[in-house]
N, C-alpha and C. Protein backbone atom coordinates (compact mmCIF):
# COMPACT_ATOMS: atom_id res chain seq x y z
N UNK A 1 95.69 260.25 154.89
CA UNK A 1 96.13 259.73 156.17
C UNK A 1 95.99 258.22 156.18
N UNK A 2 96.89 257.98 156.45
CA UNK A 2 96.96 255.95 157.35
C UNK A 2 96.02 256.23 158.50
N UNK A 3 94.79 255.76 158.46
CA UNK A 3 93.83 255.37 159.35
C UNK A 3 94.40 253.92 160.42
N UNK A 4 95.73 253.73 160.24
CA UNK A 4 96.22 252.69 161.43
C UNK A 4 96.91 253.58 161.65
N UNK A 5 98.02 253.90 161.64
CA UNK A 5 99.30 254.70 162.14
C UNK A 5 98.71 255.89 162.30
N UNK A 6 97.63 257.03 161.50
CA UNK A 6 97.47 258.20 161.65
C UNK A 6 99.05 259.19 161.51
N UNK A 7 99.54 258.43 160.27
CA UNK A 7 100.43 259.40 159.35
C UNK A 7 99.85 259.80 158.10
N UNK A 8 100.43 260.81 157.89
CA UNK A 8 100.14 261.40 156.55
C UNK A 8 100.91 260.51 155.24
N UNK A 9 99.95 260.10 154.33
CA UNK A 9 100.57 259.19 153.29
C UNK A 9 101.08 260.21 152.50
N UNK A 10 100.34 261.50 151.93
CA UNK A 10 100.74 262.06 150.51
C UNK A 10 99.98 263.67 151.25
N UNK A 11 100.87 264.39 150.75
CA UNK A 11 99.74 266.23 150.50
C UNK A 11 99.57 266.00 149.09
N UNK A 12 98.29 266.58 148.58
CA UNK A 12 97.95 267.09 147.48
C UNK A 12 97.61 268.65 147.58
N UNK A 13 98.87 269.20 146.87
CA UNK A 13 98.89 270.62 146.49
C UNK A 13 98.31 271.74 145.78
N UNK A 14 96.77 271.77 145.73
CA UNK A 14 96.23 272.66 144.65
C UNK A 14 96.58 273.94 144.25
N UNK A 15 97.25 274.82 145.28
CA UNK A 15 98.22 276.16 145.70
C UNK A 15 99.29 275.59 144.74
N UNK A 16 100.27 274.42 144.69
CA UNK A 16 101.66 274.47 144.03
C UNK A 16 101.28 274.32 142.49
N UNK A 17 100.06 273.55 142.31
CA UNK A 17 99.41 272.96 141.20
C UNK A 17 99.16 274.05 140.35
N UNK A 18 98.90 274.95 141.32
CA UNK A 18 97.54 276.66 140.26
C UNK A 18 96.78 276.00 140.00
N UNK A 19 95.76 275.64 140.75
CA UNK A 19 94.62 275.08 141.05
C UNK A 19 93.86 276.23 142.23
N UNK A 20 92.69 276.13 142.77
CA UNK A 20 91.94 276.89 143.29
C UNK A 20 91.84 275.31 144.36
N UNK A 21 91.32 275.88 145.34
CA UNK A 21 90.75 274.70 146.53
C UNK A 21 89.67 273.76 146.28
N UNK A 22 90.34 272.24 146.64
CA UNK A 22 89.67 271.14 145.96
C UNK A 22 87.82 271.60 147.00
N UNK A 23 86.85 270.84 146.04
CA UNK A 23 85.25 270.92 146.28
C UNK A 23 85.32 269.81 146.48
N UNK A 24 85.68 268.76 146.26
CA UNK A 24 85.16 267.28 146.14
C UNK A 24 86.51 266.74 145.97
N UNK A 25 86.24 264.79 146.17
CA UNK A 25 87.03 263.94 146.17
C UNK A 25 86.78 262.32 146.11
N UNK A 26 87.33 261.68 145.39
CA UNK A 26 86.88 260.52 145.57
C UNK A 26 87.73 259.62 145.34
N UNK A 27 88.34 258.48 145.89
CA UNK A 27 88.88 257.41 145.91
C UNK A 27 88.83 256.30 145.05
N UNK A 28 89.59 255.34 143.93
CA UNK A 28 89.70 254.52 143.28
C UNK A 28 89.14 253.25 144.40
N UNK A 29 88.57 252.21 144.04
CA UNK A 29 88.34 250.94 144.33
C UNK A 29 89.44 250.51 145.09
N UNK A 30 90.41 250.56 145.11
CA UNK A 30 91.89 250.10 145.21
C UNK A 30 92.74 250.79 146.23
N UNK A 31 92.53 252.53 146.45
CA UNK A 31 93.20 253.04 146.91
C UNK A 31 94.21 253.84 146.31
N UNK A 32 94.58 253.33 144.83
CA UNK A 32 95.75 253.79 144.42
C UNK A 32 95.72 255.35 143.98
N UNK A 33 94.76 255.81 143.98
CA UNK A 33 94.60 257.23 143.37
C UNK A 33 93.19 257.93 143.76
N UNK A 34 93.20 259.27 143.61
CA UNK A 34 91.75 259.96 144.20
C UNK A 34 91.92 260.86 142.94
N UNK A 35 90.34 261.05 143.13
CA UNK A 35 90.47 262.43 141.81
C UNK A 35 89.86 263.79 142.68
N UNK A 36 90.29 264.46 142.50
CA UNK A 36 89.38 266.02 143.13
C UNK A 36 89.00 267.03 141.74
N UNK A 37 88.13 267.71 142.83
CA UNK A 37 87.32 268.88 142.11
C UNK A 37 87.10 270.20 142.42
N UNK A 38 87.87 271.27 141.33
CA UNK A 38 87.78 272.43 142.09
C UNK A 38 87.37 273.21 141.12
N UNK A 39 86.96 275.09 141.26
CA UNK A 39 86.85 275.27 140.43
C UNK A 39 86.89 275.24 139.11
N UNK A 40 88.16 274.98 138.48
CA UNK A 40 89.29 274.94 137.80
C UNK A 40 89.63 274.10 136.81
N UNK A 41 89.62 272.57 137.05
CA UNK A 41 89.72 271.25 136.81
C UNK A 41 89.81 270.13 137.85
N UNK A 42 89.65 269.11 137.23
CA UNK A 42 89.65 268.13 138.17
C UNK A 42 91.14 267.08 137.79
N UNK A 43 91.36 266.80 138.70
CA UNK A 43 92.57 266.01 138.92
C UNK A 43 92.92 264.63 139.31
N UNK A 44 93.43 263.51 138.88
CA UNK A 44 93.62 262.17 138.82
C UNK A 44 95.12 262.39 139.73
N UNK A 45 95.52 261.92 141.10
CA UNK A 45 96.62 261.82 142.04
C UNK A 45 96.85 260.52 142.31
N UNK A 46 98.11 260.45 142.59
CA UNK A 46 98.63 258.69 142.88
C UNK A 46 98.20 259.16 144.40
N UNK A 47 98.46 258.27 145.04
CA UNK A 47 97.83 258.54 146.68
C UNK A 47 99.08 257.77 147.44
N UNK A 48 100.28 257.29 147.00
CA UNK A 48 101.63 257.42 147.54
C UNK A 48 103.04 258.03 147.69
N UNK A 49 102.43 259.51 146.50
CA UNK A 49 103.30 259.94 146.60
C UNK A 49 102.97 261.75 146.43
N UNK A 50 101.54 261.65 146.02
CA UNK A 50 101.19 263.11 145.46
C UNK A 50 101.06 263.44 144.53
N UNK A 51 101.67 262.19 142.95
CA UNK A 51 102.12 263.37 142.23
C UNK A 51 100.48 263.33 141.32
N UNK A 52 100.41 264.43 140.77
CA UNK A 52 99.19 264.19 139.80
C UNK A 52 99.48 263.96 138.52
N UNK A 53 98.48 262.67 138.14
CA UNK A 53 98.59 261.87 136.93
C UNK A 53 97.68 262.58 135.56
N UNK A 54 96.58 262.86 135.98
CA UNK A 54 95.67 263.52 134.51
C UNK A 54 95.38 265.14 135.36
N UNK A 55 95.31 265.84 134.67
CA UNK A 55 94.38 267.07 134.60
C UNK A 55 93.34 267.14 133.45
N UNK A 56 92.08 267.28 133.91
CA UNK A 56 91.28 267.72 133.25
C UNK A 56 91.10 268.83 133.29
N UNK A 57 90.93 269.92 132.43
CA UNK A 57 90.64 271.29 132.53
C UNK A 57 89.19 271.79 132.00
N UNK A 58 88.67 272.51 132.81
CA UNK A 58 87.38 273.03 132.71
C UNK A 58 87.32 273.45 130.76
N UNK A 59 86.00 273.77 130.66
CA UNK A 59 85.76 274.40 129.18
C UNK A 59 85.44 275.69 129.87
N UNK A 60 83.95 275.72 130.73
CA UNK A 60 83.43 277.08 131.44
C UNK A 60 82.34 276.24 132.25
N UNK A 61 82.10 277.09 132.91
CA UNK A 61 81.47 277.05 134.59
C UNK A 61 82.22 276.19 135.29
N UNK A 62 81.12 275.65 136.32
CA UNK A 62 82.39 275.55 137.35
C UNK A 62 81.95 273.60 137.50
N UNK A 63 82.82 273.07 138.35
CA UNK A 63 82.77 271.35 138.57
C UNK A 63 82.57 271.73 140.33
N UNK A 64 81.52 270.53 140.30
CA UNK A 64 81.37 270.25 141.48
C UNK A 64 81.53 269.25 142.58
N UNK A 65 81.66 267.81 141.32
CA UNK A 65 81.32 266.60 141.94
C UNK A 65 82.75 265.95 141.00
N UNK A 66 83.32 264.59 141.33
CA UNK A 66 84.00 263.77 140.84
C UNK A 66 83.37 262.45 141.35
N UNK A 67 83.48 261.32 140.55
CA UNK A 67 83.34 260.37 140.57
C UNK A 67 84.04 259.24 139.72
N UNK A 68 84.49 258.11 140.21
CA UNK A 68 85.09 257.09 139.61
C UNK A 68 84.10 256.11 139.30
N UNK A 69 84.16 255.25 137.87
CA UNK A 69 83.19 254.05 137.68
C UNK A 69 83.60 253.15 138.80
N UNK A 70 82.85 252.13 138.70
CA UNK A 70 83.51 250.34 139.94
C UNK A 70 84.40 250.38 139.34
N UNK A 71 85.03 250.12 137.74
CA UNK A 71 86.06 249.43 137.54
C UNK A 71 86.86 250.53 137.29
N UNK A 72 86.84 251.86 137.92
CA UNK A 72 88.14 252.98 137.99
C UNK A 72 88.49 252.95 136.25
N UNK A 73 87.66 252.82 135.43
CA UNK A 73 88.40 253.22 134.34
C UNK A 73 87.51 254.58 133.75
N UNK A 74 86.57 254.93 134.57
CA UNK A 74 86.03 256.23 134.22
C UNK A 74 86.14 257.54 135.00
N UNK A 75 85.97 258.58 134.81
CA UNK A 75 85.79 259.61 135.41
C UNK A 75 84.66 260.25 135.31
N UNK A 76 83.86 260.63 135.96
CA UNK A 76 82.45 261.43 135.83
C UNK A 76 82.66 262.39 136.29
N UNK A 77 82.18 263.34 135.94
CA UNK A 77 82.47 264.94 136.64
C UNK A 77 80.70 265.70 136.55
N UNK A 78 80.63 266.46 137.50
CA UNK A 78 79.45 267.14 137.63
C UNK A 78 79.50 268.43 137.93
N UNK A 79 78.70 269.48 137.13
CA UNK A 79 78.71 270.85 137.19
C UNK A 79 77.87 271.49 136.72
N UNK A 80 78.57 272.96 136.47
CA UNK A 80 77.40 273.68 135.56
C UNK A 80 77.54 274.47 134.06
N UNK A 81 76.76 274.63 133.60
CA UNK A 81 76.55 274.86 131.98
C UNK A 81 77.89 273.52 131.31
N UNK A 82 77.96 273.84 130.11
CA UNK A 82 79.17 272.94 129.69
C UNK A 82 79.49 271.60 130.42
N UNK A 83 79.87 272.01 131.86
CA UNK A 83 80.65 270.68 132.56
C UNK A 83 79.89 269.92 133.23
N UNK A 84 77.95 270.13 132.64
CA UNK A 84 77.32 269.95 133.33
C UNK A 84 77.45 268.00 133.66
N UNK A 85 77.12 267.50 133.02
CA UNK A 85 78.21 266.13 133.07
C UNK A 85 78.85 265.57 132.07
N UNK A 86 80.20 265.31 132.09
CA UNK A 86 81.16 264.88 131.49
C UNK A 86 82.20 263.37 131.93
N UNK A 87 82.52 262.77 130.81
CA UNK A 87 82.75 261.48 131.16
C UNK A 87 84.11 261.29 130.28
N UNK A 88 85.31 260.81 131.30
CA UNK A 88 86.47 260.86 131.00
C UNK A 88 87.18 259.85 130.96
N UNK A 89 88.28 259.15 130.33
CA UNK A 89 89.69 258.01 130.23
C UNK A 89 89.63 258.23 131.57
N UNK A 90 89.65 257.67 132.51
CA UNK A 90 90.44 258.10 133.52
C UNK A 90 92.23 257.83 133.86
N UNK A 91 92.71 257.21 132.80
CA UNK A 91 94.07 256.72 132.26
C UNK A 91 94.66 257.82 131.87
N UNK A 92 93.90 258.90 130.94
CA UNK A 92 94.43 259.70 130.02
C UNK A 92 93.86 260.96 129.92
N UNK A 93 92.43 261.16 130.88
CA UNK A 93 92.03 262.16 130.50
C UNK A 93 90.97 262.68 129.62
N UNK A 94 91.18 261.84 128.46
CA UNK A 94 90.31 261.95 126.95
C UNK A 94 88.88 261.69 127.35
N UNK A 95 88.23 262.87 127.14
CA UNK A 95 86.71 263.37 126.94
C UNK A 95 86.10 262.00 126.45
N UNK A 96 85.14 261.53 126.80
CA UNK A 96 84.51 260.12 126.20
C UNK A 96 83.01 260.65 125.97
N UNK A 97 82.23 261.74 126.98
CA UNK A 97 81.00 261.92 126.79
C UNK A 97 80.82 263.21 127.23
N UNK A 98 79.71 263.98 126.60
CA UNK A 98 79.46 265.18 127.68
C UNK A 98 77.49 265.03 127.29
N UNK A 99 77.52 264.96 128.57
CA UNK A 99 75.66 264.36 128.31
C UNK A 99 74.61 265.53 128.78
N UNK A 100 74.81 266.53 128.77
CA UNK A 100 74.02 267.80 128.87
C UNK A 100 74.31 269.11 127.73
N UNK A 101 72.99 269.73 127.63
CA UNK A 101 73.61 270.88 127.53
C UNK A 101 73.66 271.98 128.19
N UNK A 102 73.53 273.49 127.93
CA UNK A 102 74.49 274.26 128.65
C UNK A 102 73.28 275.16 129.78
N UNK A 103 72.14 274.36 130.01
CA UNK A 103 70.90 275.01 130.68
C UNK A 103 70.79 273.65 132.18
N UNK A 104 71.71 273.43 132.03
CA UNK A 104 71.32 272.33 133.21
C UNK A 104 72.74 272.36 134.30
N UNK A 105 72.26 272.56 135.55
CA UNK A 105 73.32 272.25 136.77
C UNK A 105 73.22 270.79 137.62
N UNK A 106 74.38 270.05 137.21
CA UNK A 106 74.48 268.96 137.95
C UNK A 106 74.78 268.45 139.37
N UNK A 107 74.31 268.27 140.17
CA UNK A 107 74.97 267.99 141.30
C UNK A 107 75.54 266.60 141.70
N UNK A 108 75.87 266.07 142.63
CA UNK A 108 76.01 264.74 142.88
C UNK A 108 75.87 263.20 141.48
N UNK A 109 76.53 263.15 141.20
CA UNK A 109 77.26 262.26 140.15
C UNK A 109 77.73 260.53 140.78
N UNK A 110 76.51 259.57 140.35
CA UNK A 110 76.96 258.42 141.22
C UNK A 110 76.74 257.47 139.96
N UNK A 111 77.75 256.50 139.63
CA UNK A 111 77.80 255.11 138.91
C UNK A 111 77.21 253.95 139.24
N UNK A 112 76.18 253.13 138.94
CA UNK A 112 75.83 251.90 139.65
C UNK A 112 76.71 250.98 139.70
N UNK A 113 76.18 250.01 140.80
CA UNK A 113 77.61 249.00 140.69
C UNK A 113 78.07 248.24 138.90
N UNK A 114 77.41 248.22 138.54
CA UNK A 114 77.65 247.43 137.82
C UNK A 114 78.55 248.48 136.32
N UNK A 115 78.37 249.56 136.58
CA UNK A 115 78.52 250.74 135.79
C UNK A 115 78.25 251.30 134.71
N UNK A 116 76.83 250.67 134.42
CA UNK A 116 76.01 250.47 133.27
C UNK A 116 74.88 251.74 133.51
N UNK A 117 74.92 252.85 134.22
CA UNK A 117 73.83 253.31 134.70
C UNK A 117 74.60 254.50 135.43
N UNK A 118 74.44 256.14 135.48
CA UNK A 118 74.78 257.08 136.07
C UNK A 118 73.62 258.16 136.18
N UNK A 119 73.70 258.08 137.90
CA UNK A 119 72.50 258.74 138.39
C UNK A 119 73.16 260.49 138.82
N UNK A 120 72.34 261.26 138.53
CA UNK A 120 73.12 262.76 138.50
C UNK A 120 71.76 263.55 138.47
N UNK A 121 71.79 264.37 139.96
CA UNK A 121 70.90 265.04 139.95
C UNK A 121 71.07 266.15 139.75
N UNK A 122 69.93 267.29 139.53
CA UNK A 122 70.32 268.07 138.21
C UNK A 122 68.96 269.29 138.80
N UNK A 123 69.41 270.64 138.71
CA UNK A 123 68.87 271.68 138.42
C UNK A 123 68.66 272.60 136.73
N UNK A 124 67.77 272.15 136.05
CA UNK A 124 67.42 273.03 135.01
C UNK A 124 67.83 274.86 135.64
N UNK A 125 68.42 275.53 134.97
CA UNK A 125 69.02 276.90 135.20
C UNK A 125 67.99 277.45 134.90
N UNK A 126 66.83 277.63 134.03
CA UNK A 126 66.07 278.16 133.32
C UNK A 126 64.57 277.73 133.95
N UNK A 127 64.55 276.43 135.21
CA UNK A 127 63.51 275.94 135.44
C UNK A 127 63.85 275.85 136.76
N UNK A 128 64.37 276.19 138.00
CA UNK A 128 65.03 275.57 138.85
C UNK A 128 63.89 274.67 140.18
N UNK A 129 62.80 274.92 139.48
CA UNK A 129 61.99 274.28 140.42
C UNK A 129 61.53 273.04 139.74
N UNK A 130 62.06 272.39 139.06
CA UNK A 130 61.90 271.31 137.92
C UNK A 130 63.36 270.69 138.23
N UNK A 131 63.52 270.47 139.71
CA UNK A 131 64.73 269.48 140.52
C UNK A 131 64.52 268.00 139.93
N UNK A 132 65.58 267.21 139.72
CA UNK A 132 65.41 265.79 139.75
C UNK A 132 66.66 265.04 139.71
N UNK A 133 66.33 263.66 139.27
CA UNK A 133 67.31 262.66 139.85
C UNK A 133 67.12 262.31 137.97
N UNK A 134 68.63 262.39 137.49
CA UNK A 134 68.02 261.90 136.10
C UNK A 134 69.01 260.56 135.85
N UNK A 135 68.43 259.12 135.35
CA UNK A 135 69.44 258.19 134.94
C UNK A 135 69.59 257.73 134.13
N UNK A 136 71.09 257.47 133.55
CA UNK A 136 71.56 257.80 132.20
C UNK A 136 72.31 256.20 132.11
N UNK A 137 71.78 255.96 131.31
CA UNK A 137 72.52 254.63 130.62
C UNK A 137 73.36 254.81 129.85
N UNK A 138 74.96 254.17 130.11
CA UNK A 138 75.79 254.56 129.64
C UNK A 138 76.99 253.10 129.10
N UNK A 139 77.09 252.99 127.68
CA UNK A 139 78.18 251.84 127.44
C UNK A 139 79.57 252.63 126.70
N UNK A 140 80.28 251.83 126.82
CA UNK A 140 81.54 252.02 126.13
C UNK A 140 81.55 251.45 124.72
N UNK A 141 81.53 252.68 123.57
CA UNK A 141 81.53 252.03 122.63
C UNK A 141 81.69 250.95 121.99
């Protein structure tokens, strides 16, 4: 929606897509694009017209969270077993990191400003009372 006019800029279709109903969402720096999160995969959308630019597709379990770096050239995703967090092109898609393994559930997935640093809190599956906030230093090769 145009928060001045209160028109609709774009639908994003997860039903036309074969997608399952978006969980999450998050907005580029810019405006120009949002990514969502649904069971299923997560998705990179232009935000003037609808159309979707990347699909990421799940390996197994499920995504919960999306997130963009400051400088929109990453994708972070948060979930469970496998997708527990994963780090993507956000241009293209292409897998860059997957920083768990398959005993840990991620929740909430946040980049520091500077984007040197990703905070992702996290349920051990096998420990679940062993909750925390874990932060992960992260460069581009």
């Amino acid at each position: 929606w145009d928060t001045a006019s209160l028109s609709r800029v774009a639908t994003l279709n997860p039903v036309r897509s074969g997608l399952g109903p978006f969980v999450d969402a998050t907005f580029t720096a810019d405006g120009t694009r949002v990514a969502t999160a649904n069971s299923r995969s997560a998705s990179i959308w232009d935000t003037t017209n609808g159309e979707e630019l990347v699909r990421i597709d799940r390996q197994s379990g499920a995504l919960n969270y999306v997130t963009f770096s400051p400088d929109d050239t990453l994708l972070a995703t948060g979930g469970s077993q496998e997708e527990a967090l994963r780090v993507f092109d956000a241009g293209n898609g292409q897998e860059l990191a997957n920083l768990y393994e398959d005993d840990v559930v991620a929740g909430y997935v946040a980049f520091s400003p500077d984007g040197r640093t990703m905070a992702v809190s996290v349920t051990p599956t096998e420990r679940p009372t062993q909750r925390g906030l874990h932060l992960w230093n992260y460069s581009r090769g």
